[in-house]
Protein backbone atom coordinates (compact mmCIF):
# COMPACT_ATOMS: atom_id res chain seq x y z
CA UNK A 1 -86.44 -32.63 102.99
CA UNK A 2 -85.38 -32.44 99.38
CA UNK A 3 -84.77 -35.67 97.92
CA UNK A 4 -81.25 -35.64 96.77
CA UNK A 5 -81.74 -38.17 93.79
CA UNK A 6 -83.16 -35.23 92.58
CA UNK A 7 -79.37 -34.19 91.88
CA UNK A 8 -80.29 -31.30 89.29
CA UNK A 9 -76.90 -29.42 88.87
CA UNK A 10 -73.52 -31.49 88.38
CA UNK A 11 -69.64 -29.52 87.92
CA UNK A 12 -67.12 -30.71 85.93
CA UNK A 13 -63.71 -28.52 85.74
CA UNK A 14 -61.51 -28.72 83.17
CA UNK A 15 -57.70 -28.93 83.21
CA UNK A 16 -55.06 -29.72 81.04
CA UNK A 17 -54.57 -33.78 81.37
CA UNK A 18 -54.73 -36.59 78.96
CA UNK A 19 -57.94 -38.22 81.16
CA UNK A 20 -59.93 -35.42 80.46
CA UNK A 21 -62.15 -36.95 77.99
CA UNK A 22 -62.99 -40.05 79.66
CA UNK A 23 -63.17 -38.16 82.89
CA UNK A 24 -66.22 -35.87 80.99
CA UNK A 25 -67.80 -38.64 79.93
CA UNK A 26 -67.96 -40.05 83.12
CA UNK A 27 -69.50 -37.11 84.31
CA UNK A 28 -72.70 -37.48 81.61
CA UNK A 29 -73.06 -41.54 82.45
CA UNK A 30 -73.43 -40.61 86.04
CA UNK A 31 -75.82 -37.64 85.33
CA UNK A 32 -77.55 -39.41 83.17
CA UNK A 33 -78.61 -41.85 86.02
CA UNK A 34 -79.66 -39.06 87.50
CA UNK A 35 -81.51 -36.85 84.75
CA UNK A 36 -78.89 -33.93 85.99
CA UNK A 37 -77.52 -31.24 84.22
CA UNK A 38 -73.68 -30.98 83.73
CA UNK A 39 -71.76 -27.55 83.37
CA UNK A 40 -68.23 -28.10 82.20
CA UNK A 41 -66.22 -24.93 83.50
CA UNK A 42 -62.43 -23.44 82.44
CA UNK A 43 -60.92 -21.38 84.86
CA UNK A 44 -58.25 -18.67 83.83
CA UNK A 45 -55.99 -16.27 85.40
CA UNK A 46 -55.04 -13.38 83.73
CA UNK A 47 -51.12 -12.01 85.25
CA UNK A 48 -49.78 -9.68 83.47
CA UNK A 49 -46.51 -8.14 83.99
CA UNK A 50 -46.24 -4.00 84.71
CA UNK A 51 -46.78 -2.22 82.11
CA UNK A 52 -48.05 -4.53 79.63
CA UNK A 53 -50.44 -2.90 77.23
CA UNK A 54 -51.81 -6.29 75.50
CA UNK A 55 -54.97 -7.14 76.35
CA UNK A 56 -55.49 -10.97 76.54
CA UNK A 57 -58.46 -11.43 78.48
CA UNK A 58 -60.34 -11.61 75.58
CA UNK A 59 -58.16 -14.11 73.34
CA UNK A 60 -58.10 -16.54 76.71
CA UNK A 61 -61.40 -16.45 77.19
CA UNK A 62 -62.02 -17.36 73.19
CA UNK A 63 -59.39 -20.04 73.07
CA UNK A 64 -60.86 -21.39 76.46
CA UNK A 65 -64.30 -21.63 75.04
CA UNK A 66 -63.56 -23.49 71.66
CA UNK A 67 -61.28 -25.72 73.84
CA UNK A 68 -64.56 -26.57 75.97
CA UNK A 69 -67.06 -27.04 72.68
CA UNK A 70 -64.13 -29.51 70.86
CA UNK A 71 -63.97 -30.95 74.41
CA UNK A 72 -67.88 -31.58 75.01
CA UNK A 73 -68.45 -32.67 71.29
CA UNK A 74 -65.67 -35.14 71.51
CA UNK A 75 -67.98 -37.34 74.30
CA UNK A 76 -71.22 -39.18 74.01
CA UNK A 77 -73.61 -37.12 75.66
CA UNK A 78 -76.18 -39.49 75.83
CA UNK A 79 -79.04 -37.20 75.74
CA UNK A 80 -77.44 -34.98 78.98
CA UNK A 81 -77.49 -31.59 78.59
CA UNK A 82 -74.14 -30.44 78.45
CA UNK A 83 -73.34 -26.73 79.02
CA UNK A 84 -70.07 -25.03 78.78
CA UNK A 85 -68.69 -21.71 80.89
CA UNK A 86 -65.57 -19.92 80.75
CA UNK A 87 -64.58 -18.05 84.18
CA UNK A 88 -62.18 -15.42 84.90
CA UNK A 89 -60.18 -15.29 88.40
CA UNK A 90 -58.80 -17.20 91.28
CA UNK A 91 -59.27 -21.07 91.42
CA UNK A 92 -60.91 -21.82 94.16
CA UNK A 93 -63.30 -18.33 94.65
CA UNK A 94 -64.59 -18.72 91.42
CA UNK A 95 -65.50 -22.38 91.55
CA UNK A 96 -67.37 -21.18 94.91
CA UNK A 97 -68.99 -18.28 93.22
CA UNK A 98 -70.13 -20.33 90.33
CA UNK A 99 -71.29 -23.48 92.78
CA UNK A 100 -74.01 -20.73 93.98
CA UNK A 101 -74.52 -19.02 90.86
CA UNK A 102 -75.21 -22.20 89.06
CA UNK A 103 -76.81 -24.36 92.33
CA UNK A 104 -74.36 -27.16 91.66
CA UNK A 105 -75.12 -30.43 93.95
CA UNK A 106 -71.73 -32.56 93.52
CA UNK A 107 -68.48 -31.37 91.73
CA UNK A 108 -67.18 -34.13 89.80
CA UNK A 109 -62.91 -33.88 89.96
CA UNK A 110 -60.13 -35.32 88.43
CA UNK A 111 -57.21 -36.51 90.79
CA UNK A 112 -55.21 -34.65 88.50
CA UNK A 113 -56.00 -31.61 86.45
CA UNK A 114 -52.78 -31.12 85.31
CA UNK A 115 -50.35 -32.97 86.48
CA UNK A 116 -48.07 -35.49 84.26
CA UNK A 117 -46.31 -37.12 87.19
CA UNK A 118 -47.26 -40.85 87.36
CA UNK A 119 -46.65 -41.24 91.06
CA UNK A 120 -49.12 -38.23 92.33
CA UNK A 121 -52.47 -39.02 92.72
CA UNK A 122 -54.50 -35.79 94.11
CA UNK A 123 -52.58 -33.22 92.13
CA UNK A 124 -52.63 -29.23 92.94
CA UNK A 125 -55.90 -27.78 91.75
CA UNK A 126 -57.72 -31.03 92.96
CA UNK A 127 -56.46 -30.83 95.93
CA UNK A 128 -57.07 -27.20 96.42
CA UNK A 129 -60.64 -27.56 95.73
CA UNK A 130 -61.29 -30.78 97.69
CA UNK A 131 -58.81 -28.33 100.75
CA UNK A 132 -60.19 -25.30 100.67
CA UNK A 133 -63.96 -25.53 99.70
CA UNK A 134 -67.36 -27.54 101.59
CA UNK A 135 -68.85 -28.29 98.17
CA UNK A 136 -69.48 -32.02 98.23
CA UNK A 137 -67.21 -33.46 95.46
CA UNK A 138 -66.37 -36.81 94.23
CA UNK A 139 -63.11 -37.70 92.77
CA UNK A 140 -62.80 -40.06 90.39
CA UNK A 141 -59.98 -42.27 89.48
CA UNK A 142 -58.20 -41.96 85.96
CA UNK A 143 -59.56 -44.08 83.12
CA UNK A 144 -62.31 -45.43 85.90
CA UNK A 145 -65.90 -46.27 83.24
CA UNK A 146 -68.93 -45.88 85.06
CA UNK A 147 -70.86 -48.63 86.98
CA UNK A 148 -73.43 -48.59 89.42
CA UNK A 149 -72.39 -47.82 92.23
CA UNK A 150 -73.77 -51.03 94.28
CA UNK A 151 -71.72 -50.97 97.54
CA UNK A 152 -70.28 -48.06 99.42
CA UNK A 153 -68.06 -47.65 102.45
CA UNK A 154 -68.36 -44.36 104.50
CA UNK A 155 -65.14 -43.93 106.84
CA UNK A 156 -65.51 -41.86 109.88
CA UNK A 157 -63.69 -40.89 113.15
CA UNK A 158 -66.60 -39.16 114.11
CA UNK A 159 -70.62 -39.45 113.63
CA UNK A 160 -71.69 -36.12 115.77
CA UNK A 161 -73.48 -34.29 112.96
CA UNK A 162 -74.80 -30.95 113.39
CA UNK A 163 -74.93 -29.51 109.45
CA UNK A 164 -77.93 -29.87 107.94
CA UNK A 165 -78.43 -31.85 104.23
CA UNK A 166 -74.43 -32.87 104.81
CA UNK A 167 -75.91 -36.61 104.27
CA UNK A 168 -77.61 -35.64 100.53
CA UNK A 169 -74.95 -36.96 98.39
CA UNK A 170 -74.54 -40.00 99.85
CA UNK A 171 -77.91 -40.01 100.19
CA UNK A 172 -78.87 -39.78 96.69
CA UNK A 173 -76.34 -42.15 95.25
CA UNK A 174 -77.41 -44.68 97.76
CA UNK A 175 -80.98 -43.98 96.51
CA UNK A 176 -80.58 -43.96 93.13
CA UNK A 177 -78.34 -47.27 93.20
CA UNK A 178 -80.05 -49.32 95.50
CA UNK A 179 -76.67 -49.44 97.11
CA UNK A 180 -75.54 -50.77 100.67
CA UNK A 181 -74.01 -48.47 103.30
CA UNK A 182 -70.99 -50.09 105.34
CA UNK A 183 -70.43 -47.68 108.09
CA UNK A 184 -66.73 -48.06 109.42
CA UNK A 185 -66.23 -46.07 112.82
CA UNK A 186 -62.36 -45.07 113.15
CA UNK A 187 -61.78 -45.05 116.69
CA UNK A 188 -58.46 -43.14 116.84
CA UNK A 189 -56.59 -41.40 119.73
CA UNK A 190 -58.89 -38.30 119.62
CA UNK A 191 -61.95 -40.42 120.26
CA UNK A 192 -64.27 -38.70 122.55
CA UNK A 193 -67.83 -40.03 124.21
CA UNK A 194 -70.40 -39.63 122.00
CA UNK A 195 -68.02 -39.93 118.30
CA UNK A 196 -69.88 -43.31 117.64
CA UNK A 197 -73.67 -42.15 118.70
CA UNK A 198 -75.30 -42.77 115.06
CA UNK A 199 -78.29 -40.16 114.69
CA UNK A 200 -81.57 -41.82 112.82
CA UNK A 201 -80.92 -39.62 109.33
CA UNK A 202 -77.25 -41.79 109.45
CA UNK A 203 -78.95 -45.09 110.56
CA UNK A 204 -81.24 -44.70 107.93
CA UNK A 205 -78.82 -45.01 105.36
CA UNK A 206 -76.49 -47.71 106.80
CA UNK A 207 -76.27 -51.34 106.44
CA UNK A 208 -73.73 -52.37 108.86
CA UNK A 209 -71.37 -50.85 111.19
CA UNK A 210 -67.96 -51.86 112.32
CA UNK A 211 -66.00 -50.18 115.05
CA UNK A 212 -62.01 -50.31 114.08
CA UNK A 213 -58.90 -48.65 116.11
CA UNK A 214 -56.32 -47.29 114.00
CA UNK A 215 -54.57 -43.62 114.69
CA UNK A 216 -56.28 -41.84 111.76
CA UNK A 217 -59.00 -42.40 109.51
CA UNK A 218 -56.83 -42.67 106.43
CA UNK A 219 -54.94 -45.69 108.53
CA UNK A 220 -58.28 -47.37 109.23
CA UNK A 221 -59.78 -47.43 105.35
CA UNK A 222 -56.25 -48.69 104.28
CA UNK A 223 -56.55 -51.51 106.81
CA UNK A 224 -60.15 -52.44 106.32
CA UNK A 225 -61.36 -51.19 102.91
CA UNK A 226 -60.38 -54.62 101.12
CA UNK A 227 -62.52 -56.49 103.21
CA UNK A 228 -65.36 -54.37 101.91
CA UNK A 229 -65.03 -54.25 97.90
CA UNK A 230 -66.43 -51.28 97.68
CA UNK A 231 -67.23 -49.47 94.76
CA UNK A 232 -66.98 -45.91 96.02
CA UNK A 233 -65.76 -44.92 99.54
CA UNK A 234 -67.20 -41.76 101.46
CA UNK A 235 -65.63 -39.78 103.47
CA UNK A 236 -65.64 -36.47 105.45
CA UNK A 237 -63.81 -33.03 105.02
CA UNK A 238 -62.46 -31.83 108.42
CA UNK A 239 -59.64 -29.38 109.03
CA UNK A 240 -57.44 -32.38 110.54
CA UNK A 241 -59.69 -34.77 108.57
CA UNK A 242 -59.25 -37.52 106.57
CA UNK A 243 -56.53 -36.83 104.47
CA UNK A 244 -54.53 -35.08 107.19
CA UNK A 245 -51.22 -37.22 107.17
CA UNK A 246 -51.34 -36.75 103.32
CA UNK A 247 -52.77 -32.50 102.84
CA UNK A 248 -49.82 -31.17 104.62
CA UNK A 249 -50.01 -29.69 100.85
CA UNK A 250 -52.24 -30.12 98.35
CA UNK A 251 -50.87 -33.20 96.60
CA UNK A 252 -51.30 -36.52 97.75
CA UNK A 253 -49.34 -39.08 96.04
CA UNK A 254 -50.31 -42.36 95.03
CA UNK A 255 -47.84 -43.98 97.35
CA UNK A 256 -49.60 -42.68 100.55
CA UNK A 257 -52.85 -43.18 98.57
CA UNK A 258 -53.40 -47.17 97.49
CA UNK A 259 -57.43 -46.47 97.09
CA UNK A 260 -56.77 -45.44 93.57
CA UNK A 261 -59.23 -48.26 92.14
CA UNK A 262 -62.25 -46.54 92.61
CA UNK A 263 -64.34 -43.25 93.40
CA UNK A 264 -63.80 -40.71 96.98
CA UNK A 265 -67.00 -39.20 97.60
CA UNK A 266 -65.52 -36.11 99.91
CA UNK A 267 -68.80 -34.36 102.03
CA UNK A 268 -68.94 -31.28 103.32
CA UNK A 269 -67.72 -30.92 107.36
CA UNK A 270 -70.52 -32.79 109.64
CA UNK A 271 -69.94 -29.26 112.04
């Protein structure tokens, strides 16, 4: 099995909001750690209205590519090697298509790309990508500096895994870090035999498990993840998962949202 501190290809995307910077150069400290590669990608959309003759695909793309070299040369790279694409299309397709085309491991997000509103924490584009994709992300919190990451807590409802490699990233940071695995088993009204049976790949990578009854997952970590200091929590994309009281759309405000203190690592579906 490949051994995921090997993390070779890190994303970052770019949008328009004042953390950008220190969000970038969190993105090189933690590749650094791991002697990764970072591709910092723009994203544009082109609509133009009937019968417009101007042709602006070219100027975007230019202006989005000198924003991305002023933006890279503006951080410390540390000796990372930092490259820079410009991609034309729909948000969340094209970070797909480039995930493959580029074998990224781990996108690195920004709660907000864009937004200026104080109270939201998971803004639009964030949101959409952490919604709507299974690449294994991790969302970082604004103006957060790296650290090692020395304890983690993984939140589930569920342990019944069937994907294969869906434990790398967590794998690899735990690797890389040394770092301790609290396991904390939801056990919410959709609790069925079996949710709790920890296969050996999970109990490899634990340190302790606690059972917990709250009526979501999201109820359970803001109940429990105190007593636990962690320094990055883990949790799983489902379709009714994790964030399902809060992605009713694809901004989560910070209200609903008090873990805004340190990084969300988000995997890919266990099924």
């Amino acid at each position: 099995m490949l051994n995921f501190s090997e993390m070779k290809n890190i994303l970052v995307p770019v949008g328009s909001s004042k953390n950008a910077k220190n969000h970038l150069q969190y993105a090189v400290d933690f590749a650094k750690a791991f002697g990764a590669k970072v591709y910092v990608v723009q994203i544009y959309n082109v609509y133009t209205k009937a019968g417009t003759m101007i042709k602006i695909d070219h100027i975007l793309e230019r202006e989005s590519q000198a924003f991305l070299d002023e933006h890279v040369a503006s951080v410390d790279k540390k000796g990372v090697e930092v490259v820079t694409r410009v991609f034309k299309g729909n948000l969340v397709d094209t970070i797909e298509l480039a995930c493959k085309a580029l074998e990224i491991d781990l996108i690195l997000l920004e709660p907000r790309t864009n937004s200026i509103k104080e109270e939201v924490f998971l803004g639009k584009t964030s949101g959409k990508i952490i919604k709507q994709t299974q690449i294994p992300a991790l969302i970082v919190p604004e103006g957060y500096v790296y650290k090692p990451i020395v304890k983690i807590l993984m939140a589930v409802k569920s342990v019944a895994i069937e994907k294969k490699d869906v434990l790398q990233p967590l794998q690899g940071i735990k690797e890389q870090f040394k770092s301790i695995v609290n396991l904390l088993l939801v056990k919410t009204p959709e609790y069925r035999e079996g949710d709790f049976e920890v296969n050996d790949e999970l109990k490899a990578l634990i340190t302790n498990a606690e059972n917990v009854e709250a009526p979501t997952t999201f109820q359970g970590v803001l109940e429990h993840y105190k007593d636990h200091h962690p320094d990055l929590l883990c949790v799983v994309r489902r379709k009714r998962g994790f964030f399902k009281k809060l992605w009713e759309n694809n901004t989560i405000l910070k209200k609903d949202f008090h873990s805004t203190t340190m990084p969300v690592l988000v995997l890919s579906g266990l099924k």
